[in-house]
PDB file of N, CA and C in Angstrom:
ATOM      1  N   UNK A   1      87.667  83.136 132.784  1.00  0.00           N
ATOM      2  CA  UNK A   1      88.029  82.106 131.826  1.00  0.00           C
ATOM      3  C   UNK A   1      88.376  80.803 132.535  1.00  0.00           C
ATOM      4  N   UNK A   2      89.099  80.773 133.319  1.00  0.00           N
ATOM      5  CA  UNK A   2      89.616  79.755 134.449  1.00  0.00           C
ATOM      6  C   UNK A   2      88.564  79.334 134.917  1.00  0.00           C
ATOM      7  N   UNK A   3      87.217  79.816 135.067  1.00  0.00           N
ATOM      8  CA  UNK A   3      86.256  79.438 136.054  1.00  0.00           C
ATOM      9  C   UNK A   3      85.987  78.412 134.896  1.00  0.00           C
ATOM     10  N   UNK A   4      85.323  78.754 133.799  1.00  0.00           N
ATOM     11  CA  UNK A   4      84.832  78.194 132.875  1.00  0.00           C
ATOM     12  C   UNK A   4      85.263  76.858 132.971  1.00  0.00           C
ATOM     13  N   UNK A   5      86.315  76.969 132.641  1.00  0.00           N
ATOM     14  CA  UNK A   5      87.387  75.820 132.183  1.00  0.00           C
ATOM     15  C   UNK A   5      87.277  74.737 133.773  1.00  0.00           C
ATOM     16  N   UNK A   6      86.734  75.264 134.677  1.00  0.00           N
ATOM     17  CA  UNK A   6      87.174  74.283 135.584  1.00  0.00           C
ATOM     18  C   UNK A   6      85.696  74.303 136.470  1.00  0.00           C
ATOM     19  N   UNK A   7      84.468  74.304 135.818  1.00  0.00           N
ATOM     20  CA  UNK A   7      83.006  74.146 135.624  1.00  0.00           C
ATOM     21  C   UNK A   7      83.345  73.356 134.528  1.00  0.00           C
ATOM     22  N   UNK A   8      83.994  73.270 133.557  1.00  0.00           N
ATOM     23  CA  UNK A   8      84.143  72.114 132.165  1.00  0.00           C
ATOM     24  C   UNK A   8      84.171  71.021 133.011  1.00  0.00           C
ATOM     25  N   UNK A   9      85.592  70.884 133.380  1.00  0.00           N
ATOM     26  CA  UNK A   9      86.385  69.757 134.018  1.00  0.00           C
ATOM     27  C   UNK A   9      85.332  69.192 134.911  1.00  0.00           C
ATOM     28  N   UNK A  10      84.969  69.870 136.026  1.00  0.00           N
ATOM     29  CA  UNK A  10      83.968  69.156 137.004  1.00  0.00           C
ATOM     30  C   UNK A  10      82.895  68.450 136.532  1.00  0.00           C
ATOM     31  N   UNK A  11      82.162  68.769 135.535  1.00  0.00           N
ATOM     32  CA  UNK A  11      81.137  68.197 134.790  1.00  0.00           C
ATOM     33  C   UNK A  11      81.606  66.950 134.120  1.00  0.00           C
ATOM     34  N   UNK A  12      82.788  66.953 133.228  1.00  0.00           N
ATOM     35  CA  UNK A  12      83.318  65.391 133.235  1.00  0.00           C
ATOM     36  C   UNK A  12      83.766  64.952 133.933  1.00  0.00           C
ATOM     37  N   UNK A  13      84.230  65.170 135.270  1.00  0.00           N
ATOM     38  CA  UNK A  13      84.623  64.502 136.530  1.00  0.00           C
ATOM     39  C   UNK A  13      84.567  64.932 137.850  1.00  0.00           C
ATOM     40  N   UNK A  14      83.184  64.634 137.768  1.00  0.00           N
ATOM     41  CA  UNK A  14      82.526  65.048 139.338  1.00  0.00           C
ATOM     42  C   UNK A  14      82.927  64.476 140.369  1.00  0.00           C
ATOM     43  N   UNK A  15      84.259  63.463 140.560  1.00  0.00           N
ATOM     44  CA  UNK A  15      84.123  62.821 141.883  1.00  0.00           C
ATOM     45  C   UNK A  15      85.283  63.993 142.107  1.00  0.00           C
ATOM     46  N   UNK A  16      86.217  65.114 141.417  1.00  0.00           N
ATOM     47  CA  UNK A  16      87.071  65.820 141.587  1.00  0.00           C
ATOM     48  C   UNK A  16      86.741  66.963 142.678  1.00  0.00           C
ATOM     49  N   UNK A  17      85.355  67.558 142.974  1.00  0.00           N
ATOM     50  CA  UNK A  17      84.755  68.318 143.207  1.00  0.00           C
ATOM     51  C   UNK A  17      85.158  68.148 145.295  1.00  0.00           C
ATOM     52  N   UNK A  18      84.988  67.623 145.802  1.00  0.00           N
ATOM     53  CA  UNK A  18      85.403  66.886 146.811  1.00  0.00           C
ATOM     54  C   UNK A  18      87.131  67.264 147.422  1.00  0.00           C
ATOM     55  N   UNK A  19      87.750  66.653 146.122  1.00  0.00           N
ATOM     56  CA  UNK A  19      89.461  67.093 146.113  1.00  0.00           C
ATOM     57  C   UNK A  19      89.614  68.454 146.486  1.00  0.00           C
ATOM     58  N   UNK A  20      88.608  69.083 145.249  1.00  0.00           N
ATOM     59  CA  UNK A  20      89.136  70.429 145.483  1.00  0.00           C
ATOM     60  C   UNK A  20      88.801  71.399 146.492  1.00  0.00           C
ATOM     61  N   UNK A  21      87.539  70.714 146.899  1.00  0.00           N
ATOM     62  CA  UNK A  21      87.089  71.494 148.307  1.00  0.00           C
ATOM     63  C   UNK A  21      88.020  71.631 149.458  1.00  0.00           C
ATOM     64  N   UNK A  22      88.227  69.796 149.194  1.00  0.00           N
ATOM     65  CA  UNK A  22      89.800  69.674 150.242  1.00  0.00           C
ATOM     66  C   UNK A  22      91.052  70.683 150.223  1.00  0.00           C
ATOM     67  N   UNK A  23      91.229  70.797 149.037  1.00  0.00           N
ATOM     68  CA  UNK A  23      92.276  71.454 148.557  1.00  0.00           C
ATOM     69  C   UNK A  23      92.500  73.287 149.362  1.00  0.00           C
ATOM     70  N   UNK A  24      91.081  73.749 148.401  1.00  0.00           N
ATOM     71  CA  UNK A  24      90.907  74.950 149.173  1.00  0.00           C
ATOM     72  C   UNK A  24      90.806  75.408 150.623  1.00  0.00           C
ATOM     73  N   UNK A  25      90.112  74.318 151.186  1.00  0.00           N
ATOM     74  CA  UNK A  25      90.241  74.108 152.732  1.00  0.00           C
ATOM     75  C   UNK A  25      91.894  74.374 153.235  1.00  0.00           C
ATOM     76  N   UNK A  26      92.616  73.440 153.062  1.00  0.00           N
ATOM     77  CA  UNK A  26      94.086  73.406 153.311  1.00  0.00           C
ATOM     78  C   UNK A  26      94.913  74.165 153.133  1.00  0.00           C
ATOM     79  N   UNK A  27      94.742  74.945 151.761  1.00  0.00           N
ATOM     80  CA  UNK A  27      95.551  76.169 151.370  1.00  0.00           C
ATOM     81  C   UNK A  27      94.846  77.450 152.723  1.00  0.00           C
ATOM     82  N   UNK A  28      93.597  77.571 152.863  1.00  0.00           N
ATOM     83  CA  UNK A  28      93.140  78.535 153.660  1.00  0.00           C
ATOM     84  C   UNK A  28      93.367  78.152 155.179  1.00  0.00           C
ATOM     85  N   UNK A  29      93.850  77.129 155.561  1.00  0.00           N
ATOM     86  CA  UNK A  29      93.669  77.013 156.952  1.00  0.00           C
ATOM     87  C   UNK A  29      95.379  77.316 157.005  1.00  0.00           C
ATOM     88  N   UNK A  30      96.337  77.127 156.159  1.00  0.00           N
ATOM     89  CA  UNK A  30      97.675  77.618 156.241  1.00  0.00           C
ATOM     90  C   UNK A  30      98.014  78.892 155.251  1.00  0.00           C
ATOM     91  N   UNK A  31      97.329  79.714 154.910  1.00  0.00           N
ATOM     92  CA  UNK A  31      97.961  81.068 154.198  1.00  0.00           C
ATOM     93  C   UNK A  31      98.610  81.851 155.305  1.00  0.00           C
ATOM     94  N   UNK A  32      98.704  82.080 156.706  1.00  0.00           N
ATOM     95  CA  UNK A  32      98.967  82.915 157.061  1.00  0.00           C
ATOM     96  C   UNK A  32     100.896  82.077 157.990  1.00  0.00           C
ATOM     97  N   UNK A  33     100.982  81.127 157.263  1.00  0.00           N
ATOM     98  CA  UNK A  33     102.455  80.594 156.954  1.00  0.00           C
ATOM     99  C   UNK A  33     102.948  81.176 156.253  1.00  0.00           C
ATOM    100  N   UNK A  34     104.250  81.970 156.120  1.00  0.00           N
ATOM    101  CA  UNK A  34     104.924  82.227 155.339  1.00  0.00           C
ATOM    102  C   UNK A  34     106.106  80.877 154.487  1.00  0.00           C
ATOM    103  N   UNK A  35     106.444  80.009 155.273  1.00  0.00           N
ATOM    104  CA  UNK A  35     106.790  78.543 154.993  1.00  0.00           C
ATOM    105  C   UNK A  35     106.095  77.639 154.631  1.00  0.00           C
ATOM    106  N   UNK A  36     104.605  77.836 153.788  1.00  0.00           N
ATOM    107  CA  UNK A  36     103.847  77.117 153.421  1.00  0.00           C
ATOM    108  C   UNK A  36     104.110  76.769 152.162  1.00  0.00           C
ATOM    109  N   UNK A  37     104.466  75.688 152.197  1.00  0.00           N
ATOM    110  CA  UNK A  37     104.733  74.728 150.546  1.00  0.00           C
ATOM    111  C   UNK A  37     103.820  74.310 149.862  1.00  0.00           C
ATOM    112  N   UNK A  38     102.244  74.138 150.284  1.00  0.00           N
ATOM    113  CA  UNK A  38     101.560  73.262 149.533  1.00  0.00           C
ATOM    114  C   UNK A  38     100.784  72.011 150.245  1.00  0.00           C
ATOM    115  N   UNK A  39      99.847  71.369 149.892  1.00  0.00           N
ATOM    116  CA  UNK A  39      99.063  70.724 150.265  1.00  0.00           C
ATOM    117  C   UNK A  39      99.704  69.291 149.604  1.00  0.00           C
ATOM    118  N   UNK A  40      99.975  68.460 150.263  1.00  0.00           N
ATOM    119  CA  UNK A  40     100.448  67.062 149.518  1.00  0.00           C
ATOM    120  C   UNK A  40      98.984  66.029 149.383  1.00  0.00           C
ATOM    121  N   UNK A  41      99.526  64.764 148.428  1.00  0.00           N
ATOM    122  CA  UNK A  41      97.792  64.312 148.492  1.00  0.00           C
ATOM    123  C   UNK A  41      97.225  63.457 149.303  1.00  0.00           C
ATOM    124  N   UNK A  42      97.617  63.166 150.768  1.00  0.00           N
ATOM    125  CA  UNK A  42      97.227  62.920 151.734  1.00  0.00           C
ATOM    126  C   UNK A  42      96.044  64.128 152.529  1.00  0.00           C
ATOM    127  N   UNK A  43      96.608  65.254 152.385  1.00  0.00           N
ATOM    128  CA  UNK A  43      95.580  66.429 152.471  1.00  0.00           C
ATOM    129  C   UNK A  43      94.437  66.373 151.833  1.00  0.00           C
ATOM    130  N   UNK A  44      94.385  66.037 150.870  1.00  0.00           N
ATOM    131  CA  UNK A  44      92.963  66.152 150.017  1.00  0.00           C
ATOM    132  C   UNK A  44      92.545  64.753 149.894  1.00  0.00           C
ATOM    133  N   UNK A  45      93.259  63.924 150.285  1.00  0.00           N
ATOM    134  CA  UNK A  45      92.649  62.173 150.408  1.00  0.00           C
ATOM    135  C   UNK A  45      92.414  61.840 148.724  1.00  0.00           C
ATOM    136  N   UNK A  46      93.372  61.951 148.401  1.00  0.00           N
ATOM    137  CA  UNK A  46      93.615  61.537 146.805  1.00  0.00           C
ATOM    138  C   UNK A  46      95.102  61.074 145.994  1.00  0.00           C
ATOM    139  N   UNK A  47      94.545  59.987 145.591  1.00  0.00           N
ATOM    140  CA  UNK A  47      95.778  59.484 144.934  1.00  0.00           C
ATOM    141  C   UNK A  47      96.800  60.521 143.597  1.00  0.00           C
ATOM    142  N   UNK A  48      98.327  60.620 143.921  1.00  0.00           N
ATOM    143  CA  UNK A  48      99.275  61.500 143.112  1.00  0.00           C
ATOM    144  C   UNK A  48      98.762  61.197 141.408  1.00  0.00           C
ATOM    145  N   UNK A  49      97.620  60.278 141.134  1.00  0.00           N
ATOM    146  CA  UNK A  49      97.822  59.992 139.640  1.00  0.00           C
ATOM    147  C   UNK A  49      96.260  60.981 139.551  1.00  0.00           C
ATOM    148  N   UNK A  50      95.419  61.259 140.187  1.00  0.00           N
ATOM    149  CA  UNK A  50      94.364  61.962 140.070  1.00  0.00           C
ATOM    150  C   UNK A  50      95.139  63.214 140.132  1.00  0.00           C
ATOM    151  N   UNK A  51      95.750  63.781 140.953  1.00  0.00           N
ATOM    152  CA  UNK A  51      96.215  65.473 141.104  1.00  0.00           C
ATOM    153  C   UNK A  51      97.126  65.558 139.743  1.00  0.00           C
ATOM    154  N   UNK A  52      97.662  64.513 139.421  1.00  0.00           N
ATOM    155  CA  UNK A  52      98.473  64.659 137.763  1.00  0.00           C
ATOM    156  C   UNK A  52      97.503  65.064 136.790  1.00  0.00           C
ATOM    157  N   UNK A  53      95.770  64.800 136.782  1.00  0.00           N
ATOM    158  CA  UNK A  53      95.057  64.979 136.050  1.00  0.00           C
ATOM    159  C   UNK A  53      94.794  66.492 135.897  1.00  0.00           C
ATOM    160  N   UNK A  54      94.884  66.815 137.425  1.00  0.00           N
ATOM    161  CA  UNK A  54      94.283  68.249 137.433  1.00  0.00           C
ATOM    162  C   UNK A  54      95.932  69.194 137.738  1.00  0.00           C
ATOM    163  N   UNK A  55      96.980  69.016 137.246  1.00  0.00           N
ATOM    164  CA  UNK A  55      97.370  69.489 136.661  1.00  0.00           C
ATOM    165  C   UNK A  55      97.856  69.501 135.260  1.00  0.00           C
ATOM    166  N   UNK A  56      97.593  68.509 134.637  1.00  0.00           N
ATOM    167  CA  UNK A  56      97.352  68.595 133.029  1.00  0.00           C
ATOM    168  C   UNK A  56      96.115  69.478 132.601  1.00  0.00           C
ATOM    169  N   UNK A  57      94.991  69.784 133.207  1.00  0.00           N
ATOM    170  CA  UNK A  57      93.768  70.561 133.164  1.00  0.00           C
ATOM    171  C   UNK A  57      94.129  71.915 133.632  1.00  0.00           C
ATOM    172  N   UNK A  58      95.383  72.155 134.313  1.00  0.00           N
ATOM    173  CA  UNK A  58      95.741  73.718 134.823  1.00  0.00           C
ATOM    174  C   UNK A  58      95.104  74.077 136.063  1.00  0.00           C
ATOM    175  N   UNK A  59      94.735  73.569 136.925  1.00  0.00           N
ATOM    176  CA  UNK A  59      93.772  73.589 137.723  1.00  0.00           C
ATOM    177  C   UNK A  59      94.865  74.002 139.280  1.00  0.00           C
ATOM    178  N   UNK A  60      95.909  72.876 138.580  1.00  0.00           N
ATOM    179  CA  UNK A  60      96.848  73.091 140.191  1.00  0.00           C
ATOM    180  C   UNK A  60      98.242  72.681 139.391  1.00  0.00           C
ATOM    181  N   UNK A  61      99.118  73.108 140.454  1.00  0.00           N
ATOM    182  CA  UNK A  61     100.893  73.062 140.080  1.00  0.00           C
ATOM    183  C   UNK A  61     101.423  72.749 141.044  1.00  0.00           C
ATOM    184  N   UNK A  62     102.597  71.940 140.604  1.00  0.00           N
ATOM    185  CA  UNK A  62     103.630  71.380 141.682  1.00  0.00           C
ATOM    186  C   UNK A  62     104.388  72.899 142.255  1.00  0.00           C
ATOM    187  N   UNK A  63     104.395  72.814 143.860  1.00  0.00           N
ATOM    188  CA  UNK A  63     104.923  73.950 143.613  1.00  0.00           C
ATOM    189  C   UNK A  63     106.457  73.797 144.832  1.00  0.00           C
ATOM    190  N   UNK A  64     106.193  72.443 145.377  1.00  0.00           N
ATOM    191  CA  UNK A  64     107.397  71.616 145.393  1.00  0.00           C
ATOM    192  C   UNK A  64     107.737  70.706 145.936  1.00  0.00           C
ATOM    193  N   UNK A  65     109.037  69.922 145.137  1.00  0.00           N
ATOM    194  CA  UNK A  65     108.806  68.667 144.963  1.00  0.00           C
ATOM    195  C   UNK A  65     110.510  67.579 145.457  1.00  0.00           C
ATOM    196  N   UNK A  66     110.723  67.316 145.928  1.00  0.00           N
ATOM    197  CA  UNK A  66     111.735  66.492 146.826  1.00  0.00           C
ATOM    198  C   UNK A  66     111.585  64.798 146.896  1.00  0.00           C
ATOM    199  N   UNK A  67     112.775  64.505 147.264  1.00  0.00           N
ATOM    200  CA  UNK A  67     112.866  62.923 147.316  1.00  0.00           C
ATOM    201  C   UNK A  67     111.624  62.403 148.014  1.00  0.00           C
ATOM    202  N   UNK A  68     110.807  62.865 149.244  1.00  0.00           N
ATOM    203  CA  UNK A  68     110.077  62.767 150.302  1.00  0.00           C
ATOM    204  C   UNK A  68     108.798  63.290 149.962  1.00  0.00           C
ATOM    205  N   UNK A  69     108.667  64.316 149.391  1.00  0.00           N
ATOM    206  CA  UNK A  69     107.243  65.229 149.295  1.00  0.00           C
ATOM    207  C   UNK A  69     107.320  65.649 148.394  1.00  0.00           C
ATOM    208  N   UNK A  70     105.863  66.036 147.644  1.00  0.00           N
ATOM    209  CA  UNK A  70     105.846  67.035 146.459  1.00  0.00           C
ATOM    210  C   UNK A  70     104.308  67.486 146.916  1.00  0.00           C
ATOM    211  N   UNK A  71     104.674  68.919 146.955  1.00  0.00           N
ATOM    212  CA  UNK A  71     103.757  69.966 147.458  1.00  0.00           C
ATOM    213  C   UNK A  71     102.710  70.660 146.133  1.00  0.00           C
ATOM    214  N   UNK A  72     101.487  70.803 145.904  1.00  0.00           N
ATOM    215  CA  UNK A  72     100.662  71.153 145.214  1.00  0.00           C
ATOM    216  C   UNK A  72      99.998  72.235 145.843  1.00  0.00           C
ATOM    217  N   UNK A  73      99.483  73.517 145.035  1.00  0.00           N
ATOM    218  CA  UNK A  73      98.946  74.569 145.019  1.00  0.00           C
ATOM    219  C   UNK A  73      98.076  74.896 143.875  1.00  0.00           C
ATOM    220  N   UNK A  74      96.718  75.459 144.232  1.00  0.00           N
ATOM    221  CA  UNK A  74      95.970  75.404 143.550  1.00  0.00           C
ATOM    222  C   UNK A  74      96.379  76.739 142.485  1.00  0.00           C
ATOM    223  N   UNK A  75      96.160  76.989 141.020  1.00  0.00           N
ATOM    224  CA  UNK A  75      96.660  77.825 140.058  1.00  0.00           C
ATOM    225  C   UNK A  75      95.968  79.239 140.771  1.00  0.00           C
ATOM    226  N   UNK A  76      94.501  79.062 140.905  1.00  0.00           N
ATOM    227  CA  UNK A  76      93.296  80.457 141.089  1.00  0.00           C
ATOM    228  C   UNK A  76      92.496  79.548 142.112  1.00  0.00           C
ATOM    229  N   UNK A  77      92.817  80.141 143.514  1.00  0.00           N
ATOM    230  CA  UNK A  77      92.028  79.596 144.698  1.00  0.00           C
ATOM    231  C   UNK A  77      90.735  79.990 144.296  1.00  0.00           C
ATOM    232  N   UNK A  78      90.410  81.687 144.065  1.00  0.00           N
ATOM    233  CA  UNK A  78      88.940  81.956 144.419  1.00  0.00           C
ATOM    234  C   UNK A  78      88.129  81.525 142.575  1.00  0.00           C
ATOM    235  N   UNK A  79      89.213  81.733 141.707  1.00  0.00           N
ATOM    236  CA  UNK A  79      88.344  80.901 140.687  1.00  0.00           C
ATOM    237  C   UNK A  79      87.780  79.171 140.788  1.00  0.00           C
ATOM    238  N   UNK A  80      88.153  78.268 141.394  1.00  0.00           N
ATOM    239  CA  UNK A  80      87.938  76.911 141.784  1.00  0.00           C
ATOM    240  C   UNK A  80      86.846  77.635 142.885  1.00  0.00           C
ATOM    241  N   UNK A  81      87.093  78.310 144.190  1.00  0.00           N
ATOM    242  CA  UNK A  81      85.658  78.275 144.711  1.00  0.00           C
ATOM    243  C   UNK A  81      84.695  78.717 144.034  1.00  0.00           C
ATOM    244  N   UNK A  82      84.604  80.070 143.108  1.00  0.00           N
ATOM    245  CA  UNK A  82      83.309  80.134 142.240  1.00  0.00           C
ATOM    246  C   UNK A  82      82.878  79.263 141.953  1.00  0.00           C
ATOM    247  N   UNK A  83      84.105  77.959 140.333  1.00  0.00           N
ATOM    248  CA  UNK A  83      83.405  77.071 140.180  1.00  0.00           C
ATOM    249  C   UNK A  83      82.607  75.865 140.772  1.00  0.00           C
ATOM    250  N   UNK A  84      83.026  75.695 142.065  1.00  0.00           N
ATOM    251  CA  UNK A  84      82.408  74.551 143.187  1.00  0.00           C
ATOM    252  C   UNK A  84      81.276  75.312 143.468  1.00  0.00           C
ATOM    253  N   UNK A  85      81.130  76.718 143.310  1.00  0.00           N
ATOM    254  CA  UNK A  85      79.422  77.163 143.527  1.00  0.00           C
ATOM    255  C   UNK A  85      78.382  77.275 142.672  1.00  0.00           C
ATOM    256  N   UNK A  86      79.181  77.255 141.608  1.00  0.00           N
ATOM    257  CA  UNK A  86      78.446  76.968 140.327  1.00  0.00           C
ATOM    258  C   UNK A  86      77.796  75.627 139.936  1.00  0.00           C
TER     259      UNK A  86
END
């Protein structure tokens, strides 16, 4: 269902497709952190008002957030890679 929904999204906003590659990249090159907070949007080379989009779409969540940083995580890593293969 998630895939669906985020094969929707990409189709009205294909320059997102890019982000999220970034995204997945970053989460996978640090899973084996147990102190891993999240990808901020310097990681994915995208402005905080685009990642607000794609979490209004469910796509990703703050997962934390401080005077200094606010850390983002994708909702379903391997559902976003299906949809980027789709």
């Amino acid at each position: 269902m998630l895939v669906d929904e985020i094969i929707k999204f990409l189709k009205d906003n294909p320059k997102y497709r890019d982000i999220l590659q970034r995204a997945i990249e970053a989460e996978e090159k640090s899973t084996e952190s147990q102190l891993y907070l999240g990808w901020e949007w310097y990681d994915v080379r995208a402005y905080p008002a685009q990642l607000v989009k794609l979490i209004i779409a469910g796509i990703t969540n703050i997962n934390f957030k401080s005077n200094s940083a606010t850390c983002y995580l994708l909702v379903d890593r391997e559902a976003t890679k299906q949809a980027l293969k789709a």
